[in-house]
N, C-alpha and C. Protein backbone atom coordinates (compact mmCIF):
# COMPACT_ATOMS: atom_id res chain seq x y z
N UNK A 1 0.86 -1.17 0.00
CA UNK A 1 0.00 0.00 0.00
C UNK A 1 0.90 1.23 0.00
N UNK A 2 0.61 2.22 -0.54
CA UNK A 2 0.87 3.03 -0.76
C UNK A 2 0.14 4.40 0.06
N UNK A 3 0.70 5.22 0.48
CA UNK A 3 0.67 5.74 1.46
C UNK A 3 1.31 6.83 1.98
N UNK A 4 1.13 8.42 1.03
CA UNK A 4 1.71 9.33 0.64
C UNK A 4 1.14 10.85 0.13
N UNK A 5 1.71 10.99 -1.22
CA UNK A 5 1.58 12.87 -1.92
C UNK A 5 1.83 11.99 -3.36
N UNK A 6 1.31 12.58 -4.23
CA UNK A 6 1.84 12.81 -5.71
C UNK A 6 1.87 13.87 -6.53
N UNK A 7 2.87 14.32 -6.89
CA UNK A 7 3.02 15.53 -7.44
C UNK A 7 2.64 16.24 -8.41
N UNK A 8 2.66 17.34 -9.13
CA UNK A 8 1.86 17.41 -10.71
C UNK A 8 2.83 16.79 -11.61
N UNK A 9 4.10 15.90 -11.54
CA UNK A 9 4.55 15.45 -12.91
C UNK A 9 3.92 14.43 -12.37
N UNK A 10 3.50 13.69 -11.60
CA UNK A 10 2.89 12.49 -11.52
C UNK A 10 3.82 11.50 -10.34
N UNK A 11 5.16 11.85 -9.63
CA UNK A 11 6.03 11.24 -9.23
C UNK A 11 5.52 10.90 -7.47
N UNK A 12 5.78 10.06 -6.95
CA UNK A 12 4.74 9.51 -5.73
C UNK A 12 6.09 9.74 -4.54
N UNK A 13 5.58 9.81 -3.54
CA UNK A 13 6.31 10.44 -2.50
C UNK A 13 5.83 10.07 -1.26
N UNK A 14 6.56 9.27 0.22
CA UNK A 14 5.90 8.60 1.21
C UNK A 14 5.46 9.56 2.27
N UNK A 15 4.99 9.12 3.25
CA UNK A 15 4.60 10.28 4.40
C UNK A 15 5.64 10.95 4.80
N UNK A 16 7.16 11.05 4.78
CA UNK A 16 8.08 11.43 4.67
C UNK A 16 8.22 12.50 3.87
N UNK A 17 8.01 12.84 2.86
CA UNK A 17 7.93 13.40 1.50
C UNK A 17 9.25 12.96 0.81
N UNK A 18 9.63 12.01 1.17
CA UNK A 18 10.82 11.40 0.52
C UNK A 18 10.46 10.18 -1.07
N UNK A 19 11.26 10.87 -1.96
CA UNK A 19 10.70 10.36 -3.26
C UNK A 19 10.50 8.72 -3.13
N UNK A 20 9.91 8.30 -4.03
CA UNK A 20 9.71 6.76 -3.45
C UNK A 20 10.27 6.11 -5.55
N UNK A 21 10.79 7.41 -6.12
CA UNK A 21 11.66 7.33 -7.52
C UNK A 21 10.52 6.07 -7.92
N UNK A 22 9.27 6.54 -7.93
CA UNK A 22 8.00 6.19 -8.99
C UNK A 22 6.99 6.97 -9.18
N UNK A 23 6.17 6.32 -10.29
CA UNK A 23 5.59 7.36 -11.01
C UNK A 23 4.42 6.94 -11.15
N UNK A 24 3.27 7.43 -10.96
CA UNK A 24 2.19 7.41 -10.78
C UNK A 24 1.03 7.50 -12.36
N UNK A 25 1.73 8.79 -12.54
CA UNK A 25 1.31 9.38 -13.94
C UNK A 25 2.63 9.38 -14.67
N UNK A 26 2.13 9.95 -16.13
CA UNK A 26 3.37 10.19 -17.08
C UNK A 26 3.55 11.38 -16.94
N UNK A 27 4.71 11.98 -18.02
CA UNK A 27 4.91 13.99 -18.25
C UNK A 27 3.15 14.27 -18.58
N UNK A 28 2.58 13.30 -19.52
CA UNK A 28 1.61 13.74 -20.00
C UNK A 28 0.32 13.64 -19.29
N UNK A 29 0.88 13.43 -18.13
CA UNK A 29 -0.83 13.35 -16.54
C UNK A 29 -1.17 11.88 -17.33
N UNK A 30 -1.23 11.51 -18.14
CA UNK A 30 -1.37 9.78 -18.13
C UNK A 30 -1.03 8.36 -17.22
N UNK A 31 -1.79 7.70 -16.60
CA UNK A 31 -1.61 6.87 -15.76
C UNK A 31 -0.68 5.79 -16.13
N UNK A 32 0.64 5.74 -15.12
CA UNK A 32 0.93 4.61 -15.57
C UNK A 32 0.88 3.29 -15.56
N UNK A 33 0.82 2.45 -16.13
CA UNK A 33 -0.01 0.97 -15.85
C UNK A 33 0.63 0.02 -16.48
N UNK A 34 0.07 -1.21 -15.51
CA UNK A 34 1.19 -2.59 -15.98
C UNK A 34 0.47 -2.97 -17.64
N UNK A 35 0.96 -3.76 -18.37
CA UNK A 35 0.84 -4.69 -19.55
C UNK A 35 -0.55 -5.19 -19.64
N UNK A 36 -1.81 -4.18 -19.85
CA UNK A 36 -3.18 -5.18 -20.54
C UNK A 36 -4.01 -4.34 -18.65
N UNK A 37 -3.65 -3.50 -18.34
CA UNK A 37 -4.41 -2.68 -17.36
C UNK A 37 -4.69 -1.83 -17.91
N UNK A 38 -6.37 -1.59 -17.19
CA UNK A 38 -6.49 -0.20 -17.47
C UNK A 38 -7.13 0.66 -16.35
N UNK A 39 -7.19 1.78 -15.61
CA UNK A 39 -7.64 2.23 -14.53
C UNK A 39 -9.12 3.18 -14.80
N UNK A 40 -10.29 3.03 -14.16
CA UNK A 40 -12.10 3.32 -14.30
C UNK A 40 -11.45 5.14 -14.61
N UNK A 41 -12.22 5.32 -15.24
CA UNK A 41 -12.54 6.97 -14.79
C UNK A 41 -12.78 7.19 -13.49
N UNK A 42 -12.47 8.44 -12.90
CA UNK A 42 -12.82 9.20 -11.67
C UNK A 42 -13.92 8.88 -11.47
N UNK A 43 -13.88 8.57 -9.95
CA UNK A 43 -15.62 8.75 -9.30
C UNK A 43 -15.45 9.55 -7.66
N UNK A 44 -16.50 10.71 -7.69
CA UNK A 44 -15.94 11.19 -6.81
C UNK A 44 -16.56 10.40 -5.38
N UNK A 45 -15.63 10.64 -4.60
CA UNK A 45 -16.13 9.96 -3.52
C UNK A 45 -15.06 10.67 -2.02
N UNK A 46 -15.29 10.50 -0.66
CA UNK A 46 -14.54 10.85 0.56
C UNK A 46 -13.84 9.40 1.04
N UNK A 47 -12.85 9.62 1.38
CA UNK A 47 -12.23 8.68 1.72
C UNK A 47 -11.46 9.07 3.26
N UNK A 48 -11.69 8.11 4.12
CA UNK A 48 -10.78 8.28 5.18
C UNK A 48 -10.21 6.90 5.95
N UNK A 49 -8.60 6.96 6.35
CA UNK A 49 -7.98 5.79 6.62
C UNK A 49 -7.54 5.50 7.81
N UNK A 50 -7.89 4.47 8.25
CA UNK A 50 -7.54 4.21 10.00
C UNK A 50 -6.39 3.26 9.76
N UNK A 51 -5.81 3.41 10.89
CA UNK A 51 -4.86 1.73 11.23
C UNK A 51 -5.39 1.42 12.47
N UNK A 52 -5.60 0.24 12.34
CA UNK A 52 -6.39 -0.84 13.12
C UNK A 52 -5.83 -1.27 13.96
N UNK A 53 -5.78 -0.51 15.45
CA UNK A 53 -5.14 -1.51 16.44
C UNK A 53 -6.36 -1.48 17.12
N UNK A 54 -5.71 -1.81 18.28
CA UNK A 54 -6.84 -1.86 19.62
C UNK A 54 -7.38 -0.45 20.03
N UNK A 55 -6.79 0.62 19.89
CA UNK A 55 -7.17 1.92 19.53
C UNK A 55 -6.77 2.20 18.33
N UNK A 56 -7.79 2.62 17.14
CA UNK A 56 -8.03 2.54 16.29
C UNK A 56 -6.86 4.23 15.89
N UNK A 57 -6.37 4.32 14.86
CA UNK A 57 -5.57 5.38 14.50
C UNK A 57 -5.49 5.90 13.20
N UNK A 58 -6.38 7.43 13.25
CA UNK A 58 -6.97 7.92 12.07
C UNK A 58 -5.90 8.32 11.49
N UNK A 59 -5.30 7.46 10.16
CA UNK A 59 -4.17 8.16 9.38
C UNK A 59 -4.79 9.35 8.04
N UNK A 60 -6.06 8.88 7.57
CA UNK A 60 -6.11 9.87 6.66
C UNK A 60 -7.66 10.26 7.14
N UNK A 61 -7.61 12.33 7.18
CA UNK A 61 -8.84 12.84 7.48
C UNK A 61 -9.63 12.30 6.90
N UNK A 62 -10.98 12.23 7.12
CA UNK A 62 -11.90 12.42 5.77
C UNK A 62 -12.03 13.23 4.85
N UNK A 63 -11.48 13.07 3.93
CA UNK A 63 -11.15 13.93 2.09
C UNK A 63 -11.69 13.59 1.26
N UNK A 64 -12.32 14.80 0.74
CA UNK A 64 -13.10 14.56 -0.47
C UNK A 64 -11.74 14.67 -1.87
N UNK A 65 -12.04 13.55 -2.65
CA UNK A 65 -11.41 13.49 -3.83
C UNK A 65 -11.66 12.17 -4.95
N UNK A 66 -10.84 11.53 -5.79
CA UNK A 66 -11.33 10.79 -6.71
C UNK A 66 -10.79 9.50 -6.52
N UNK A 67 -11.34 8.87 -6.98
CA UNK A 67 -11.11 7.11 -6.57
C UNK A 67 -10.71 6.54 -8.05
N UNK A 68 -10.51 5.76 -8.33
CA UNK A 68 -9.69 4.92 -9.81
C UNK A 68 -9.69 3.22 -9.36
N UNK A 69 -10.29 2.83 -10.27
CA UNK A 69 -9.88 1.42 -9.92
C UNK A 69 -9.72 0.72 -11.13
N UNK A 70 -8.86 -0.68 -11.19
CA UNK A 70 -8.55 -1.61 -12.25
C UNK A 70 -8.44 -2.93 -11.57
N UNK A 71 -8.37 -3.96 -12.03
CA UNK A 71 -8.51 -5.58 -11.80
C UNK A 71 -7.44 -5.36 -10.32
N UNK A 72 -6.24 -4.63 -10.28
CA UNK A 72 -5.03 -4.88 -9.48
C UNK A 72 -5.34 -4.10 -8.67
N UNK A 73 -5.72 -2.61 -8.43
CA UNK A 73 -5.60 -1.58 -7.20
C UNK A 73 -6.91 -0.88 -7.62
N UNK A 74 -6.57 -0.08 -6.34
CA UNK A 74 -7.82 1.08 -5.90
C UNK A 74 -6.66 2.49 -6.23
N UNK A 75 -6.81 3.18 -6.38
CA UNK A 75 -5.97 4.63 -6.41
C UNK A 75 -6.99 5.74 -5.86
N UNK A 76 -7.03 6.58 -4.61
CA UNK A 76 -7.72 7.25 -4.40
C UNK A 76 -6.66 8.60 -4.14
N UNK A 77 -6.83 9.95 -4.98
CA UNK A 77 -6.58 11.07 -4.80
C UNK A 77 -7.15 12.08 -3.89
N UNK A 78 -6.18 12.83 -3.28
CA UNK A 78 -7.18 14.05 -2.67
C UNK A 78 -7.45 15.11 -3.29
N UNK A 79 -8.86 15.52 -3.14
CA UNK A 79 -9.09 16.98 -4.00
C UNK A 79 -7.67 17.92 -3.64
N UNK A 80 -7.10 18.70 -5.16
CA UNK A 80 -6.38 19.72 -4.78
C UNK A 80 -7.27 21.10 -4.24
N UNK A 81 -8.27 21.08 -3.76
CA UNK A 81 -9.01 22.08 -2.88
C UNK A 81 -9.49 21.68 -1.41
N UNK A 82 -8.72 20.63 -0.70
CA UNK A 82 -9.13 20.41 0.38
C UNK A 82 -8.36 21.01 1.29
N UNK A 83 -9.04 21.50 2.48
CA UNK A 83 -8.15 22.11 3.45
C UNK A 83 -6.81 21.84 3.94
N UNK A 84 -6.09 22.60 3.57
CA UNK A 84 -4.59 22.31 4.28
C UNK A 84 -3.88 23.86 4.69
N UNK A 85 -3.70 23.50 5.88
CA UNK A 85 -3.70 25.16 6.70
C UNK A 85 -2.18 24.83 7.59
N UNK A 86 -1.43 25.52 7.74
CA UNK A 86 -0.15 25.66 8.61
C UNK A 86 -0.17 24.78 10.00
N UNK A 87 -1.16 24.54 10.41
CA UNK A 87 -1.02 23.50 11.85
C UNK A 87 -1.89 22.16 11.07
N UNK A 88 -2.21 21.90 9.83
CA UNK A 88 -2.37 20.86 9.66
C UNK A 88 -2.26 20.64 8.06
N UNK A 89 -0.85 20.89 7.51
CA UNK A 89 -0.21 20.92 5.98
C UNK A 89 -0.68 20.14 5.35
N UNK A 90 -1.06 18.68 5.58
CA UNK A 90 -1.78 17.61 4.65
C UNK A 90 -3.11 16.78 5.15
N UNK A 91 -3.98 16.22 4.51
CA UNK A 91 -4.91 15.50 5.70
C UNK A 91 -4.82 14.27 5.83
N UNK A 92 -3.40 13.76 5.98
CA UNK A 92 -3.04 13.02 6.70
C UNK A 92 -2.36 13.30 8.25
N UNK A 93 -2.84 12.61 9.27
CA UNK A 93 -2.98 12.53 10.66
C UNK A 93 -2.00 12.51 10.86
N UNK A 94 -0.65 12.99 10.75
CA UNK A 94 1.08 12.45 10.92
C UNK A 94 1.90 14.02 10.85
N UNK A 95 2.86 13.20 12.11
CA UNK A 95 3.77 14.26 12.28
C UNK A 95 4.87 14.66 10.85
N UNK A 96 4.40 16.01 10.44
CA UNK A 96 5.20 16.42 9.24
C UNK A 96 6.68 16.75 9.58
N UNK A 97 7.97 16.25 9.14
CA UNK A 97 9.19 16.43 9.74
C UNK A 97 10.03 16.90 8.68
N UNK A 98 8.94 17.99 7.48
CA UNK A 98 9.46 18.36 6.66
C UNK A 98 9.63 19.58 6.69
N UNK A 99 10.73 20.53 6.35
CA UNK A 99 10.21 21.82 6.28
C UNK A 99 9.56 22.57 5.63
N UNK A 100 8.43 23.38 5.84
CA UNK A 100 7.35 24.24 5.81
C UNK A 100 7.38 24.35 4.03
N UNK A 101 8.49 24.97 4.05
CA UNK A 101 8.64 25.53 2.44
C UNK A 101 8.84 24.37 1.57
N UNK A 102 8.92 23.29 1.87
CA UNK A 102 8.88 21.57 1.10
C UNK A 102 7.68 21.49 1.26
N UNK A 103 6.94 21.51 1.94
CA UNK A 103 5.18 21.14 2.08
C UNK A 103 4.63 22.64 0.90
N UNK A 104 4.86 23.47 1.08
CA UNK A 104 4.38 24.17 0.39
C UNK A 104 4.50 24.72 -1.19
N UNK A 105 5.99 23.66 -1.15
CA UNK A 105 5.93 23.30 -2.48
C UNK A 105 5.19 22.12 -3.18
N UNK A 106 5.21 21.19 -2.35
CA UNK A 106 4.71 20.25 -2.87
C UNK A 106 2.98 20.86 -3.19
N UNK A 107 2.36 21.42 -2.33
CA UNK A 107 1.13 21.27 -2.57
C UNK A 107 0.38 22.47 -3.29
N UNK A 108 1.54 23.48 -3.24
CA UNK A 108 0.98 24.92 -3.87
C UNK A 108 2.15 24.81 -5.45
N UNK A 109 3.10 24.55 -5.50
CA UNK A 109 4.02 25.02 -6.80
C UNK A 109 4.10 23.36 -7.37
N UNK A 110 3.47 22.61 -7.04
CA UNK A 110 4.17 21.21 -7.38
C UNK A 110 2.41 20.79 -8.05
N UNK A 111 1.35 21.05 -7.18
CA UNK A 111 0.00 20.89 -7.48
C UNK A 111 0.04 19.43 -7.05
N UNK A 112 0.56 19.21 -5.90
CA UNK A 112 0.36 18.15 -5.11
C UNK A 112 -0.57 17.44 -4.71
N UNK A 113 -0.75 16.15 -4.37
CA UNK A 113 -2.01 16.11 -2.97
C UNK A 113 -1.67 14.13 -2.76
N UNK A 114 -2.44 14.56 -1.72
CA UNK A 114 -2.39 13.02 -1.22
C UNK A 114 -2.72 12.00 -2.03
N UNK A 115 -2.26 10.81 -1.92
CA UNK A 115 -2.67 9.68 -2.54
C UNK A 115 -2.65 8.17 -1.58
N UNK A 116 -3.92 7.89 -1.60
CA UNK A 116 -3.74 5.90 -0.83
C UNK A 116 -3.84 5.36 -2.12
N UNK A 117 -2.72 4.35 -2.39
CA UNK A 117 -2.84 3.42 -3.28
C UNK A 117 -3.09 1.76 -2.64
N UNK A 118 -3.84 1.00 -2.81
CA UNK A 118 -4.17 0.00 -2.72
C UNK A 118 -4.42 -1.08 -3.53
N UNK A 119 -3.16 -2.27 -3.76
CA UNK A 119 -3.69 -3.61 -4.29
C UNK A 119 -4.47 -4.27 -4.16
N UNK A 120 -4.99 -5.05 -5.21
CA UNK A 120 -6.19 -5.76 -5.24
C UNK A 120 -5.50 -7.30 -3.98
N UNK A 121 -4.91 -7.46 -4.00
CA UNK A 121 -4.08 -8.61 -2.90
C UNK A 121 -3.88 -8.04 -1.71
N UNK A 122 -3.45 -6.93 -1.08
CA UNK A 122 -4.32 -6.33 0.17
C UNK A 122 -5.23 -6.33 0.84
N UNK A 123 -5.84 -6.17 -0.35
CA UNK A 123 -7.48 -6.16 0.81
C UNK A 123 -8.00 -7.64 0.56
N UNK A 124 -8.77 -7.38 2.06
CA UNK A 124 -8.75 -8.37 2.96
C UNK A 124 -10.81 -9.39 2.66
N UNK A 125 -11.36 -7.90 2.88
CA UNK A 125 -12.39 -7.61 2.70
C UNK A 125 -13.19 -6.54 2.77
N UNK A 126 -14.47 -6.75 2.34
CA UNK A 126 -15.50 -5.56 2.65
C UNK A 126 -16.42 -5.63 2.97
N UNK A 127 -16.89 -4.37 4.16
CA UNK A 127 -18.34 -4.17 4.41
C UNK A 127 -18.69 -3.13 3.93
N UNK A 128 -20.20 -3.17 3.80
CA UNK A 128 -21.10 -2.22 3.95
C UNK A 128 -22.00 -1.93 4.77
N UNK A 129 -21.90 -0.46 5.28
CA UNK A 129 -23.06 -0.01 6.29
C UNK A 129 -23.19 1.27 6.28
N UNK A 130 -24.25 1.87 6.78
CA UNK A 130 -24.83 3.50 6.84
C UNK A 130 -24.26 4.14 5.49
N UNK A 131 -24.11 3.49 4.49
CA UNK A 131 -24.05 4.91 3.41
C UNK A 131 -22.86 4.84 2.87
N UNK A 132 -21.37 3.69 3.45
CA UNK A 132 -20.27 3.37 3.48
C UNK A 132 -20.10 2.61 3.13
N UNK A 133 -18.80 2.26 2.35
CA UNK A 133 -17.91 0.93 2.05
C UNK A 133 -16.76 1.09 2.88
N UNK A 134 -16.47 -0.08 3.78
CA UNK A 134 -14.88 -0.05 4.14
C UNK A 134 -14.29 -1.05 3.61
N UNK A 135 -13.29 -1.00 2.97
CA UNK A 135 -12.14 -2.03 2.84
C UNK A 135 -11.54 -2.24 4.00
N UNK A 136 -11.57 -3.63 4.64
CA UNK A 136 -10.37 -4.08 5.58
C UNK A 136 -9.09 -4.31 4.81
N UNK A 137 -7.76 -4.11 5.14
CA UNK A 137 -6.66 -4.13 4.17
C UNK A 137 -5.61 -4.60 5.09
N UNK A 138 -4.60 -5.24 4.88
CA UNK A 138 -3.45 -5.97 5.32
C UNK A 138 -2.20 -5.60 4.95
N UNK A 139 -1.22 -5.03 5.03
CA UNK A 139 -0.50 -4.02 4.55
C UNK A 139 1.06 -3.79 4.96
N UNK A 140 2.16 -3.88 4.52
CA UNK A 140 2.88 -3.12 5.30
C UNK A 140 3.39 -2.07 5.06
N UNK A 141 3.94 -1.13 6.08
CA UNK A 141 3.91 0.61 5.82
C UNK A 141 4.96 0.91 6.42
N UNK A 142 5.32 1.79 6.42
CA UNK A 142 6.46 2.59 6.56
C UNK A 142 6.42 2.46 8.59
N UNK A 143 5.70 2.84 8.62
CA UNK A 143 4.99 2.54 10.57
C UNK A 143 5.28 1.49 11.36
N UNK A 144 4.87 0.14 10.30
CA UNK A 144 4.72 -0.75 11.27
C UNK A 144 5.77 -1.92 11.37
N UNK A 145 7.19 -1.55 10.43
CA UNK A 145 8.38 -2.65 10.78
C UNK A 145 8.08 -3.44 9.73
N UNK A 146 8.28 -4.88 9.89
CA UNK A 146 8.20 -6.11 9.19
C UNK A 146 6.80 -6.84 8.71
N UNK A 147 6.31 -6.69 10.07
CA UNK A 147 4.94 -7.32 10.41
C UNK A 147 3.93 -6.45 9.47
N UNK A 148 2.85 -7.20 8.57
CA UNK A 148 1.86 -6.43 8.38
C UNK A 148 0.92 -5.83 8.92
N UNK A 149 0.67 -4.57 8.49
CA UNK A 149 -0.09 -3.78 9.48
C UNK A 149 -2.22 -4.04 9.29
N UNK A 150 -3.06 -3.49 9.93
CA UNK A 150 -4.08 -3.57 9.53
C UNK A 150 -4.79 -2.41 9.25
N UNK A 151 -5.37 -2.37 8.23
CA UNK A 151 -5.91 -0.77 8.34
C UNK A 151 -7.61 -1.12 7.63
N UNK A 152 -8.19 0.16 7.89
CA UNK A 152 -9.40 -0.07 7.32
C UNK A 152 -9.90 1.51 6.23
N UNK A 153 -10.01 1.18 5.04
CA UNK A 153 -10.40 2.53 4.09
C UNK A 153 -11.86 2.63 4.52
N UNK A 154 -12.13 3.62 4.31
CA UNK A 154 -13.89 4.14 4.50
C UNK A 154 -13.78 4.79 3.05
N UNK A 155 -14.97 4.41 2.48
CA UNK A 155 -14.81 5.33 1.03
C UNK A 155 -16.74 5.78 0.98
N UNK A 156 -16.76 6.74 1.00
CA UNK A 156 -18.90 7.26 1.54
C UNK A 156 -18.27 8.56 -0.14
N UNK A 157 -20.32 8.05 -0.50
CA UNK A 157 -21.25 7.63 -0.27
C UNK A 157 -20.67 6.26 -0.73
N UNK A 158 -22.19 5.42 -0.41
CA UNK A 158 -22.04 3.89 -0.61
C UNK A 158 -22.05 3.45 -2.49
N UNK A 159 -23.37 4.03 -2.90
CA UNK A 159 -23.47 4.51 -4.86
C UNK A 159 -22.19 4.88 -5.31
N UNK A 160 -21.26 5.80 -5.31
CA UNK A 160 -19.84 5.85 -5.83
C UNK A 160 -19.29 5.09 -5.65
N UNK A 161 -19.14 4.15 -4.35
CA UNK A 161 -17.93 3.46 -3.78
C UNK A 161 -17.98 2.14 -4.18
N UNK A 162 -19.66 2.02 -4.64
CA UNK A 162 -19.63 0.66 -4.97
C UNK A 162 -19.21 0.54 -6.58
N UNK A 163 -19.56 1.77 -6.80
CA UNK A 163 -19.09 1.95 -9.07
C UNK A 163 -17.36 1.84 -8.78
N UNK A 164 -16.82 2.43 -8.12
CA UNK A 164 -15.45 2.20 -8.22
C UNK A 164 -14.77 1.09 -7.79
N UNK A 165 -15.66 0.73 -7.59
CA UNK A 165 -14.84 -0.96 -6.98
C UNK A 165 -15.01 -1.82 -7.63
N UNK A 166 -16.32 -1.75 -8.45
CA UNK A 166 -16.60 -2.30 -9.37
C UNK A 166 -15.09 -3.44 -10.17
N UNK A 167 -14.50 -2.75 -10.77
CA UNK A 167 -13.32 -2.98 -11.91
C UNK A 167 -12.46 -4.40 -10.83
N UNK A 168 -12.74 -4.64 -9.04
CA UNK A 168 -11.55 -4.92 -8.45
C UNK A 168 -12.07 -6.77 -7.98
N UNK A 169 -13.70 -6.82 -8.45
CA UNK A 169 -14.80 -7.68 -8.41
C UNK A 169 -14.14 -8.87 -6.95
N UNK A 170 -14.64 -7.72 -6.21
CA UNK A 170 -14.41 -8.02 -4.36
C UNK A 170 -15.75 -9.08 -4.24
């Protein structure tokens, strides 16, 4: 899982903002994709990401932005108009240990924004309830060492979330 920023050339970057030297998109904002993939059109939808312990730990706010899916992953973007203000630079829940003027490139001169990427071999499963889809997901991250971690996506309303998942036939 993937678990980060992507920039306007398309280049993907971890909660760190440390390059992860891949590419998301092409020069030409074109997605890049394995041999005989192809990724849904946008559907808009909110997405927000916990890690699953025994106290549950909100890594991504709830953000409105666009979801993508193909046979292999989920790709969910954050709107480049969602709040990001000086005591809280991205809406992800994590201590930023970057300096100020790196965050503000990334998201004002770079046309940045968050990205959860998710394999179709990750997730675990899904429910539905009140208006929601969550993916349960199995994962490992930058956070949690060796061991896989657990996390759970929320992707609302339930009508979008279920068209974009569509392509991943959970």
């Amino acid at each position: 899982m993937l678990l980060g920023f992507l920039d306007g050339t398309g280049r993907a970057y971890d909660l760190t903002f440390g390059t992860l030297k891949r590419r998301l998109r092409d020069a030409e904002g074109q997605w890049e994709l394995d041999p005989g993939e192809s990724l849904s059109a946008g559907v808009s939808v909110e997405a927000a990401l916990f890690l699953t312990t025994p106290r549950p730990h909100l890594l991504l706010r709830p953000t409105s932005g666009t979801a993508h899916a193909s046979d292999r992953r989920l790709v969910f973007l954050a709107a480049r108009d969602v709040d990001r203000t000086p005591e809280e630079p991205t809406r992800f829940n994590v201590g930023i240990h970057a300096p100020p003027t790196a965050v503000e490139h990334l998201f004002q001169e770079r046309g940045g924004c968050e990205v959860v990427e998710v394999p179709r071999n990750e997730i675990r499963n899904t429910v539905e309830a009140r208006g929601e889809m969550t993916l349960e997901v199995e994962a490992r991250w930058m956070g949690g060492g060796n061991a896989p971690a657990q996390f759970s996506l929320v992707l609302r309303p339930l009508a979008p979330a279920r068209r974009v998942l569509e392509p991943l036939h959970l």
